[in-house]
PDB file of N, CA and C in Angstrom:
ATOM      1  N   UNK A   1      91.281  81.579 120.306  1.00  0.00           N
ATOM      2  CA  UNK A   1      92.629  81.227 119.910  1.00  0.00           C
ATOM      3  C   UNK A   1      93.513  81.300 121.145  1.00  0.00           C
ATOM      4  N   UNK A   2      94.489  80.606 121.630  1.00  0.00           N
ATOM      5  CA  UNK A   2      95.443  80.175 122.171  1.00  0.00           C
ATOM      6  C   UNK A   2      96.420  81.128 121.977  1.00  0.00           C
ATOM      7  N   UNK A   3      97.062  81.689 123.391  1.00  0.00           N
ATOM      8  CA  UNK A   3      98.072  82.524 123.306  1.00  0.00           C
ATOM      9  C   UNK A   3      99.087  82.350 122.537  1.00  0.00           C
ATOM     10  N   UNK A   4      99.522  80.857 122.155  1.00  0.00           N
ATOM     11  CA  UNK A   4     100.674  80.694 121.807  1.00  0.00           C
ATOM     12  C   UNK A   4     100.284  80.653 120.112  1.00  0.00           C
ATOM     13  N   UNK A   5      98.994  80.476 120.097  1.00  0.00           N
ATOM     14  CA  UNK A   5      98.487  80.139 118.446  1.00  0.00           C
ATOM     15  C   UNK A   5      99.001  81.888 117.771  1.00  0.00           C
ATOM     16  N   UNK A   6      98.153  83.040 118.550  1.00  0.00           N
ATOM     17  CA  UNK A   6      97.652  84.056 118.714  1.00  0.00           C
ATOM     18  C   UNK A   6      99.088  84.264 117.984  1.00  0.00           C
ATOM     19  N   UNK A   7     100.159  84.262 119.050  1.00  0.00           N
ATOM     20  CA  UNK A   7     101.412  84.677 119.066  1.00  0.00           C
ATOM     21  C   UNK A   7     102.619  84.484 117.826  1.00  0.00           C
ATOM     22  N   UNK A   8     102.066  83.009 117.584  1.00  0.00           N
ATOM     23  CA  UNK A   8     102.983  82.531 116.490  1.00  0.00           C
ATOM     24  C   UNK A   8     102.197  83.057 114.586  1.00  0.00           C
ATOM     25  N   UNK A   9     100.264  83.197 114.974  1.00  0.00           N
ATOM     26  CA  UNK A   9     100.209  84.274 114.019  1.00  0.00           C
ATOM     27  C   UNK A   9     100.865  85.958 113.927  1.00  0.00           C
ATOM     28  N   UNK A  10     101.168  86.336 115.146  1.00  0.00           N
ATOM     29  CA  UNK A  10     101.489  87.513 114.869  1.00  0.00           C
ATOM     30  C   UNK A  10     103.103  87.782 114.275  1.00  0.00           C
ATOM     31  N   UNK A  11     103.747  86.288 115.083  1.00  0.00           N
ATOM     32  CA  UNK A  11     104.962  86.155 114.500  1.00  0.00           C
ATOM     33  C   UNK A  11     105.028  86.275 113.294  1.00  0.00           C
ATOM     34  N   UNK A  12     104.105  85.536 112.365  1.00  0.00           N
ATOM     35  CA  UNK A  12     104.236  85.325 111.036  1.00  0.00           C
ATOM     36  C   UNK A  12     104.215  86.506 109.993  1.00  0.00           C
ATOM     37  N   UNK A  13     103.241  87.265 110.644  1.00  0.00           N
ATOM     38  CA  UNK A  13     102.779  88.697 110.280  1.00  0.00           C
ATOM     39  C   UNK A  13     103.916  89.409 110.344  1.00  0.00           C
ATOM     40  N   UNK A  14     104.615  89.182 111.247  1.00  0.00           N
ATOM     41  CA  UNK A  14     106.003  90.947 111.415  1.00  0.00           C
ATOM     42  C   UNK A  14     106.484  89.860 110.259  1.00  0.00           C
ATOM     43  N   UNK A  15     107.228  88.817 109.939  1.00  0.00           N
ATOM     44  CA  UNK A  15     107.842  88.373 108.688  1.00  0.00           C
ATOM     45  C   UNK A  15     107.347  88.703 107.487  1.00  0.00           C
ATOM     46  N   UNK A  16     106.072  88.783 107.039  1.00  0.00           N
ATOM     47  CA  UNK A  16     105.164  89.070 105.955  1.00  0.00           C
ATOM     48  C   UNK A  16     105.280  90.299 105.895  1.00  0.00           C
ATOM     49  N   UNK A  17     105.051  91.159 106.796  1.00  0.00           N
ATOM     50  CA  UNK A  17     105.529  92.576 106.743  1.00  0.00           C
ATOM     51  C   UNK A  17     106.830  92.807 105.963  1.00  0.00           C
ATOM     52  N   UNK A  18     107.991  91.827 106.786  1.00  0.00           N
ATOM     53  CA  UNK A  18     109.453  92.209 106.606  1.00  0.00           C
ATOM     54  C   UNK A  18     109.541  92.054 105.235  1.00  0.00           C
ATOM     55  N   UNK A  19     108.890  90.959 105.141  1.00  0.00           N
ATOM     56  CA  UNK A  19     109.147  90.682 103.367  1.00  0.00           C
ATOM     57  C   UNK A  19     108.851  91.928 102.296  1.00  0.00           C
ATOM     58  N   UNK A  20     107.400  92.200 102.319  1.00  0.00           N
ATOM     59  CA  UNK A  20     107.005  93.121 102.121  1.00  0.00           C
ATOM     60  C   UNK A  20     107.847  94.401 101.864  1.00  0.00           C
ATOM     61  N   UNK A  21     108.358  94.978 102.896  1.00  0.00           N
ATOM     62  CA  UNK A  21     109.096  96.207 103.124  1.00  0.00           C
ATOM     63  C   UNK A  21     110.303  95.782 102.358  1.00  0.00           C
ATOM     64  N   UNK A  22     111.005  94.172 102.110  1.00  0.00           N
ATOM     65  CA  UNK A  22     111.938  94.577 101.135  1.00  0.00           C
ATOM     66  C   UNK A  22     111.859  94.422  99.945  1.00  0.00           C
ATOM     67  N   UNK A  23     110.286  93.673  99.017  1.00  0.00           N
ATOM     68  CA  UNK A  23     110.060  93.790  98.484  1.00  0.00           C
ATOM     69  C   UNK A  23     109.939  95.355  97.474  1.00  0.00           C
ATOM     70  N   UNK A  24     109.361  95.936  98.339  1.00  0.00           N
ATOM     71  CA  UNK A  24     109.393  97.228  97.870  1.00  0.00           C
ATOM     72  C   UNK A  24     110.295  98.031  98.303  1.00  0.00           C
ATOM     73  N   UNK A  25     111.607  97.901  98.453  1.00  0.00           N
ATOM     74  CA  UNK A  25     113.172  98.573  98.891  1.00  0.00           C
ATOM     75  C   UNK A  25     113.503  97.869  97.110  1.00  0.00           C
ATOM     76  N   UNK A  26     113.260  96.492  97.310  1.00  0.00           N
ATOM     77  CA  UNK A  26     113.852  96.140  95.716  1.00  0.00           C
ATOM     78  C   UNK A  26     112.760  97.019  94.322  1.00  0.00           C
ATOM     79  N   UNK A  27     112.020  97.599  94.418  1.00  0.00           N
ATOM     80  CA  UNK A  27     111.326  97.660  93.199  1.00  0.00           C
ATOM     81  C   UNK A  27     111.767  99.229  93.532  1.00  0.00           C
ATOM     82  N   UNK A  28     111.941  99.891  94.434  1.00  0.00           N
ATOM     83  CA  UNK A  28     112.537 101.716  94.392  1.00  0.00           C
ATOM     84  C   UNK A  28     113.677 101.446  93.707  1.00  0.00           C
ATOM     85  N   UNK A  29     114.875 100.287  94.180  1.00  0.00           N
ATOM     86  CA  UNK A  29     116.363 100.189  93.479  1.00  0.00           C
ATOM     87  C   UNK A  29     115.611  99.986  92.209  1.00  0.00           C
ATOM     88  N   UNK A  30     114.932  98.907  91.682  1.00  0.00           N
ATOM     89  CA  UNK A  30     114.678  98.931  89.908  1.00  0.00           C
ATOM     90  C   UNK A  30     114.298 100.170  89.688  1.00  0.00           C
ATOM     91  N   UNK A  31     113.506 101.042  90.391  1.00  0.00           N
ATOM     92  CA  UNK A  31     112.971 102.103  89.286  1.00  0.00           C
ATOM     93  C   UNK A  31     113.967 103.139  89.319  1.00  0.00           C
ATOM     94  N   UNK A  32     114.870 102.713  90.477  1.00  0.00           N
ATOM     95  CA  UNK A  32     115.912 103.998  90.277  1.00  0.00           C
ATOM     96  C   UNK A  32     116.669 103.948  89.149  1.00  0.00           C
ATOM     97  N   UNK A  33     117.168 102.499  88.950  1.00  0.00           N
ATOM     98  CA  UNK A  33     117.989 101.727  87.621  1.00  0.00           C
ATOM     99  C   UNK A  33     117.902 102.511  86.233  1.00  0.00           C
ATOM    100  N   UNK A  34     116.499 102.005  86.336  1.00  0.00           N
ATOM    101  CA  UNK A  34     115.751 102.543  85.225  1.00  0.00           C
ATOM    102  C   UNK A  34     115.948 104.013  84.964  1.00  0.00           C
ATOM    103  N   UNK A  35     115.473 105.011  86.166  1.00  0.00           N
ATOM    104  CA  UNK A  35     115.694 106.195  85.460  1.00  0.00           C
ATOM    105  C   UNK A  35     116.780 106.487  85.381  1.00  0.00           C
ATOM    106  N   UNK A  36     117.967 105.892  85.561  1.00  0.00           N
ATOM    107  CA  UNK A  36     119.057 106.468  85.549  1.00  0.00           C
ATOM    108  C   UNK A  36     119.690 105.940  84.618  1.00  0.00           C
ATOM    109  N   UNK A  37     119.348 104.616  83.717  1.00  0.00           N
ATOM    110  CA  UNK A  37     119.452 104.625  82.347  1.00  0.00           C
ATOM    111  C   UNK A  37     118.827 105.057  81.755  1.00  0.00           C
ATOM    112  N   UNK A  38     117.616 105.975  81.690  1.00  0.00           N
ATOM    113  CA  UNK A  38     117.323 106.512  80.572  1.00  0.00           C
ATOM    114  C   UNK A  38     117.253 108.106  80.795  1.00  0.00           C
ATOM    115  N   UNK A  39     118.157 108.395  81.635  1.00  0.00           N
ATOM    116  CA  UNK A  39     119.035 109.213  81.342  1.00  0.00           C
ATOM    117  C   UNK A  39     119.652 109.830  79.865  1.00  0.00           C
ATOM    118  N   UNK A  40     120.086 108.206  79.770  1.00  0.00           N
ATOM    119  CA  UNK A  40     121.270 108.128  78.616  1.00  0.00           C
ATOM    120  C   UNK A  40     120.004 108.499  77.732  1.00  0.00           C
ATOM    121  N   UNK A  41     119.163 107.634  77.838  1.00  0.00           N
ATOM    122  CA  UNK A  41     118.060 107.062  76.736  1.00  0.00           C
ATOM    123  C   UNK A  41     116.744 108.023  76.124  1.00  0.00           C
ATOM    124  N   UNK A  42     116.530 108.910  76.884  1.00  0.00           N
ATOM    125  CA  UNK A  42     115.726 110.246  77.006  1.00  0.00           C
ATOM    126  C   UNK A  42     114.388 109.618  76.681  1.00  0.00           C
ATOM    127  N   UNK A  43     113.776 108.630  76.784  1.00  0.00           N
ATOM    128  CA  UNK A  43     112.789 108.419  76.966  1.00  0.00           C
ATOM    129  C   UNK A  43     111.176 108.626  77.354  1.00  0.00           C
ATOM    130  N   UNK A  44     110.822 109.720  76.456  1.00  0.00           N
ATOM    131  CA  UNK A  44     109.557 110.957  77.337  1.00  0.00           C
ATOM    132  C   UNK A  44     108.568 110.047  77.984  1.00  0.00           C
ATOM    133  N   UNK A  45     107.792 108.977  77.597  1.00  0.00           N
ATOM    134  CA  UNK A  45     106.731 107.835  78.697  1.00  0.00           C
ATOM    135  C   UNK A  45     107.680 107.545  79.861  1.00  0.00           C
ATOM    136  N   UNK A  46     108.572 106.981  79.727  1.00  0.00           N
ATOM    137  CA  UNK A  46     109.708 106.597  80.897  1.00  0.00           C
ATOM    138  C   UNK A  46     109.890 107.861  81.725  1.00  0.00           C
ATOM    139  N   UNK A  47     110.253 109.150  81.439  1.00  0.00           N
ATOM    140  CA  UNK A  47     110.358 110.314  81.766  1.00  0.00           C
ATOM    141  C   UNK A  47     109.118 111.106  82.094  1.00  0.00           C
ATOM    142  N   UNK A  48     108.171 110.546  81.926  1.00  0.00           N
ATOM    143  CA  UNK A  48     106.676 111.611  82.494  1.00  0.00           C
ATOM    144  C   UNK A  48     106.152 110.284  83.780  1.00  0.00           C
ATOM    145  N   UNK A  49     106.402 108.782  83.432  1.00  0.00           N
ATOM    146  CA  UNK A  49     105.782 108.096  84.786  1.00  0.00           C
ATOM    147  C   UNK A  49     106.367 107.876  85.517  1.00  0.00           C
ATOM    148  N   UNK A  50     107.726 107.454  85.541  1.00  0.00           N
ATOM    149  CA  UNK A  50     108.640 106.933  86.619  1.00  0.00           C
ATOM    150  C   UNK A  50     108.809 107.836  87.129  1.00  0.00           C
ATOM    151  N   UNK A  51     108.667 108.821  87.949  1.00  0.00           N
ATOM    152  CA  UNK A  51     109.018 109.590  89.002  1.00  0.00           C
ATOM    153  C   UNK A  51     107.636 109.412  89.680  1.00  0.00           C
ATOM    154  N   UNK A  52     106.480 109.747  88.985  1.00  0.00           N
ATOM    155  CA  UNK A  52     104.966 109.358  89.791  1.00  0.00           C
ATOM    156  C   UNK A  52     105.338 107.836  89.978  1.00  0.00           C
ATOM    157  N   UNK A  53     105.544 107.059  89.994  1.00  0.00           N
ATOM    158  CA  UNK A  53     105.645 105.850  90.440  1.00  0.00           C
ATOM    159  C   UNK A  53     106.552 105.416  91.972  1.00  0.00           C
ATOM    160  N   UNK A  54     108.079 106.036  91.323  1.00  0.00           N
ATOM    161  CA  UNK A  54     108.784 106.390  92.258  1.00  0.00           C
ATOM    162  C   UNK A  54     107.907 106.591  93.643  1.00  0.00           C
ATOM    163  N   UNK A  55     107.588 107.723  93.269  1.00  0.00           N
ATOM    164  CA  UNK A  55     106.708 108.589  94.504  1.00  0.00           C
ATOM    165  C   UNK A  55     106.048 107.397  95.429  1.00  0.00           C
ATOM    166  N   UNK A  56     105.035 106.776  94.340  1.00  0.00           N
ATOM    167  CA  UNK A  56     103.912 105.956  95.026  1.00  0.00           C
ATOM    168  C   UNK A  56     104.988 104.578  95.824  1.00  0.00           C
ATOM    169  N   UNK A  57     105.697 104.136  95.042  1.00  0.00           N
ATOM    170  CA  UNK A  57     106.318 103.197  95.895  1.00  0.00           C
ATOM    171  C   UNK A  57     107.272 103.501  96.926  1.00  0.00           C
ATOM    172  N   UNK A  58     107.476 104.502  96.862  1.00  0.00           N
ATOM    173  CA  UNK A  58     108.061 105.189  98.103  1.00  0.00           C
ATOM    174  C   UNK A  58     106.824 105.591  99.179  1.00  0.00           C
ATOM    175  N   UNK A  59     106.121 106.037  98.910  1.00  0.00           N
ATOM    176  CA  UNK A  59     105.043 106.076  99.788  1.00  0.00           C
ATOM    177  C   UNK A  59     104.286 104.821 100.660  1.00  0.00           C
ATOM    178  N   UNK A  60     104.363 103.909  99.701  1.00  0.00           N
ATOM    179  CA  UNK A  60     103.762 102.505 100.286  1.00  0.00           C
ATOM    180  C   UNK A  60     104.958 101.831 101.072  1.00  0.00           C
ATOM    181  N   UNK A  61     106.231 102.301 100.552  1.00  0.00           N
ATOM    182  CA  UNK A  61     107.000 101.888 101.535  1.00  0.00           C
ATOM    183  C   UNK A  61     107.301 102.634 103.186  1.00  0.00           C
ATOM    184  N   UNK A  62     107.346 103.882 103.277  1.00  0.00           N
ATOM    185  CA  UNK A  62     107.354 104.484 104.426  1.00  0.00           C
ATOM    186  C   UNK A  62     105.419 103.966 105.101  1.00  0.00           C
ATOM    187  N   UNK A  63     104.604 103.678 104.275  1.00  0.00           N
ATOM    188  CA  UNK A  63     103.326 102.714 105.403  1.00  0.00           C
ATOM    189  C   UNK A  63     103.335 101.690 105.641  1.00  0.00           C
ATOM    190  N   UNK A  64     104.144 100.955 104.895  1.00  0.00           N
ATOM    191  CA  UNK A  64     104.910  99.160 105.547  1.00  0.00           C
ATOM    192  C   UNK A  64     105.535  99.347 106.569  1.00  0.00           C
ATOM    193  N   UNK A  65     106.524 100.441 106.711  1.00  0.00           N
ATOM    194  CA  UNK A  65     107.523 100.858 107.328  1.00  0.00           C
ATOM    195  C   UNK A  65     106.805 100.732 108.476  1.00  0.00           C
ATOM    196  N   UNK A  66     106.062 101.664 108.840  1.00  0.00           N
ATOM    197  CA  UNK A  66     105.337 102.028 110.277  1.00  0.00           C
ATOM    198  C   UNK A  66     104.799 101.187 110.550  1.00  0.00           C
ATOM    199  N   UNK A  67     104.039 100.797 109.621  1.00  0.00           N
ATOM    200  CA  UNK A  67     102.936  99.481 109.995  1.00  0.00           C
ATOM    201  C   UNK A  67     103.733  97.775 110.431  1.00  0.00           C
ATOM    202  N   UNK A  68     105.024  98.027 109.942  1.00  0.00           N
ATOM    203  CA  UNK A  68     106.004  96.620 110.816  1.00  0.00           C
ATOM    204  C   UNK A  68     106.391  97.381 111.691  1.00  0.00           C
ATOM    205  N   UNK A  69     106.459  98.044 112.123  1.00  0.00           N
ATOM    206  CA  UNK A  69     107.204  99.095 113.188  1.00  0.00           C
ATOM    207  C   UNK A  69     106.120  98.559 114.417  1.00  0.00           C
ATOM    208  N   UNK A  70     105.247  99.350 114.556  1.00  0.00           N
ATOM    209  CA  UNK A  70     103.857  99.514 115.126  1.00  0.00           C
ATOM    210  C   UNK A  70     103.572  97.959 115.651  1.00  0.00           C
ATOM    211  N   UNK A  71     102.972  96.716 114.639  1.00  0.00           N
ATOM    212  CA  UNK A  71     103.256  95.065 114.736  1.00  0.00           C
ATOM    213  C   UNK A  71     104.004  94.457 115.422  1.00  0.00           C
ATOM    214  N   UNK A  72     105.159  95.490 115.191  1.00  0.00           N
ATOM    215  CA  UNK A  72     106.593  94.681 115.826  1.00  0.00           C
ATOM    216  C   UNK A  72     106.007  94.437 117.231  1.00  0.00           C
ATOM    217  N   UNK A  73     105.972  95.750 117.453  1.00  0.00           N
ATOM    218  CA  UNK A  73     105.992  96.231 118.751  1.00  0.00           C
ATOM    219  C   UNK A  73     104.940  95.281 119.638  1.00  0.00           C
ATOM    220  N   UNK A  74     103.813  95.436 118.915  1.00  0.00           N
ATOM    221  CA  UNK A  74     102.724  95.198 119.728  1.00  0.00           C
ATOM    222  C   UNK A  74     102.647  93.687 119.402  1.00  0.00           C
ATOM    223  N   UNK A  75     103.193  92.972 118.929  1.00  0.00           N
ATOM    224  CA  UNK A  75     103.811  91.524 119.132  1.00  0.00           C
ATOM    225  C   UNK A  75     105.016  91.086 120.532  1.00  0.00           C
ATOM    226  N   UNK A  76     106.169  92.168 120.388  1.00  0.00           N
ATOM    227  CA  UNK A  76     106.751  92.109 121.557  1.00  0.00           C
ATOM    228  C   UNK A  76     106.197  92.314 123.013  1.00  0.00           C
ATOM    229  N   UNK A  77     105.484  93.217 122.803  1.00  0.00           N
ATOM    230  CA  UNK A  77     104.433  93.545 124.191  1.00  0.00           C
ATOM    231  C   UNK A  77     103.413  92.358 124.669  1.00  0.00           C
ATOM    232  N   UNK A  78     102.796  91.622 123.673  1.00  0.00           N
ATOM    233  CA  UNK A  78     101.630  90.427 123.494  1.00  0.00           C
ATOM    234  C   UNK A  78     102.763  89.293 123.900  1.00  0.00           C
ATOM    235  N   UNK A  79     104.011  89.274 123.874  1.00  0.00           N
ATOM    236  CA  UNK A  79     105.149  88.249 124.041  1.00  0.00           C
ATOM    237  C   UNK A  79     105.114  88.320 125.669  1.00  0.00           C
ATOM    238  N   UNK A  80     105.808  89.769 125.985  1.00  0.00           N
ATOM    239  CA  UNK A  80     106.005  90.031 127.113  1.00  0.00           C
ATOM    240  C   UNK A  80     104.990  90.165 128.320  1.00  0.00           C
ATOM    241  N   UNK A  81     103.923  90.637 127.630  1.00  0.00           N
ATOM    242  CA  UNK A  81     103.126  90.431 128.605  1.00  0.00           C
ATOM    243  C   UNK A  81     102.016  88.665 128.784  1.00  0.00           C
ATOM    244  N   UNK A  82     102.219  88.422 128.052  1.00  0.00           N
ATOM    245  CA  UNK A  82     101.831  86.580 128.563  1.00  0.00           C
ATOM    246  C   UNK A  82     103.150  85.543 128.233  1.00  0.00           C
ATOM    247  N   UNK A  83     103.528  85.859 129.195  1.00  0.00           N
ATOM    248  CA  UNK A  83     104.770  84.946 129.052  1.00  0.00           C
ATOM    249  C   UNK A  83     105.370  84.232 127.927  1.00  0.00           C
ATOM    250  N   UNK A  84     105.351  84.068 126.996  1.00  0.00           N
ATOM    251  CA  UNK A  84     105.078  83.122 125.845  1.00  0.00           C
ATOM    252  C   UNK A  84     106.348  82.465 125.584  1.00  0.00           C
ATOM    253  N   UNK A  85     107.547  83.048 126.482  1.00  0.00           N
ATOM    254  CA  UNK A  85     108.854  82.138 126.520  1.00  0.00           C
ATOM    255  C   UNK A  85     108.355  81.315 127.534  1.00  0.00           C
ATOM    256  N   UNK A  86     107.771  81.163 128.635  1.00  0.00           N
ATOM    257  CA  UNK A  86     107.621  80.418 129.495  1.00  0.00           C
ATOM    258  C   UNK A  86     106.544  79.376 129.387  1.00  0.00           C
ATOM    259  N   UNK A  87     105.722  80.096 127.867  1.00  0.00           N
ATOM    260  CA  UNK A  87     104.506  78.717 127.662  1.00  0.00           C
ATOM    261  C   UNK A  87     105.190  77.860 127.084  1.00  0.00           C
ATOM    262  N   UNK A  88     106.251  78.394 125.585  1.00  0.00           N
ATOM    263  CA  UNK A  88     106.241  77.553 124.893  1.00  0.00           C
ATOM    264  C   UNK A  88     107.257  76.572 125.602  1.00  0.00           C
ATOM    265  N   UNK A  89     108.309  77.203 126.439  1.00  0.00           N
ATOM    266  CA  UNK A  89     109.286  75.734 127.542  1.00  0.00           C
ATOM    267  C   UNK A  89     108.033  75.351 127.873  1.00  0.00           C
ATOM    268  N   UNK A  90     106.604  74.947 128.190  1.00  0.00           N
ATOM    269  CA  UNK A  90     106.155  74.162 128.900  1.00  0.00           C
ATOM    270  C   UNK A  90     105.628  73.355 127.855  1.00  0.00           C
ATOM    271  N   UNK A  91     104.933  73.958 127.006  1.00  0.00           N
ATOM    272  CA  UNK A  91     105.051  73.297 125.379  1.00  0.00           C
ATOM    273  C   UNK A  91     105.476  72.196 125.017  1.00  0.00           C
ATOM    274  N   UNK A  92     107.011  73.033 124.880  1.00  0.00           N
ATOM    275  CA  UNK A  92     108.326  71.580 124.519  1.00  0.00           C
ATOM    276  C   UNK A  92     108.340  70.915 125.709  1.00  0.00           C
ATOM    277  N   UNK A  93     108.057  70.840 126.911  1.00  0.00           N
ATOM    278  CA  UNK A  93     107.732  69.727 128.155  1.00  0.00           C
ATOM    279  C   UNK A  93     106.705  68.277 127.777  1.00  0.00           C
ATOM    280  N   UNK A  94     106.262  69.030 127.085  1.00  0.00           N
ATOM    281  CA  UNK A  94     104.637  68.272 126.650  1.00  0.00           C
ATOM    282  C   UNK A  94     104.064  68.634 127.809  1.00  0.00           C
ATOM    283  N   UNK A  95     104.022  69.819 128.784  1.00  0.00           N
ATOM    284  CA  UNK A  95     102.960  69.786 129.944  1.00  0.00           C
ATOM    285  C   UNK A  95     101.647  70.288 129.441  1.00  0.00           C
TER     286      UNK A  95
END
């Protein structure tokens, strides 16, 4: 694979990540929703899983977290270290 191929997969990846990570930022706000209407609602199934759930999607979110963190990085470094602003101007040259 081609640096610039290489590059524009890894690009795609930190986005898929990003998505990801707010995917699951939106499903902690629903489950927070939730328990905090049934509050009102006293709900004992609602009240014995949603906090184990909570948990778990909070958990999968702090390993997205790192794991776009970590990607980021080592995409910026794979950038910086083969030029890849300077391929793709040669790119758009058609050279």
């Amino acid at each position: 694979m081609d640096k610039l191929k290489k590059f524009g997969l890894m690009e795609k990846i930190v986005h898929e990540l990003e998505d990801l990570k707010n995917s699951q930022q939106a499903i902690i706000a629903k489950l927070t929703k939730i328990e905090v209407d049934n509050i009102e609602l006293g709900d004992k199934r609602l009240e014995k899983d949603l906090p184990d759930m909570h948990q778990r999607v909070s958990e999968n979110l702090d390993t997205i977290a790192a794991i776009l963190e970590d990607f980021a990085n080592q995409t910026e470094n794979f950038s910086n270290s083969n030029n890849i602003a300077a391929l793709k101007e040669q790119e758009a040259l058609g050279k």
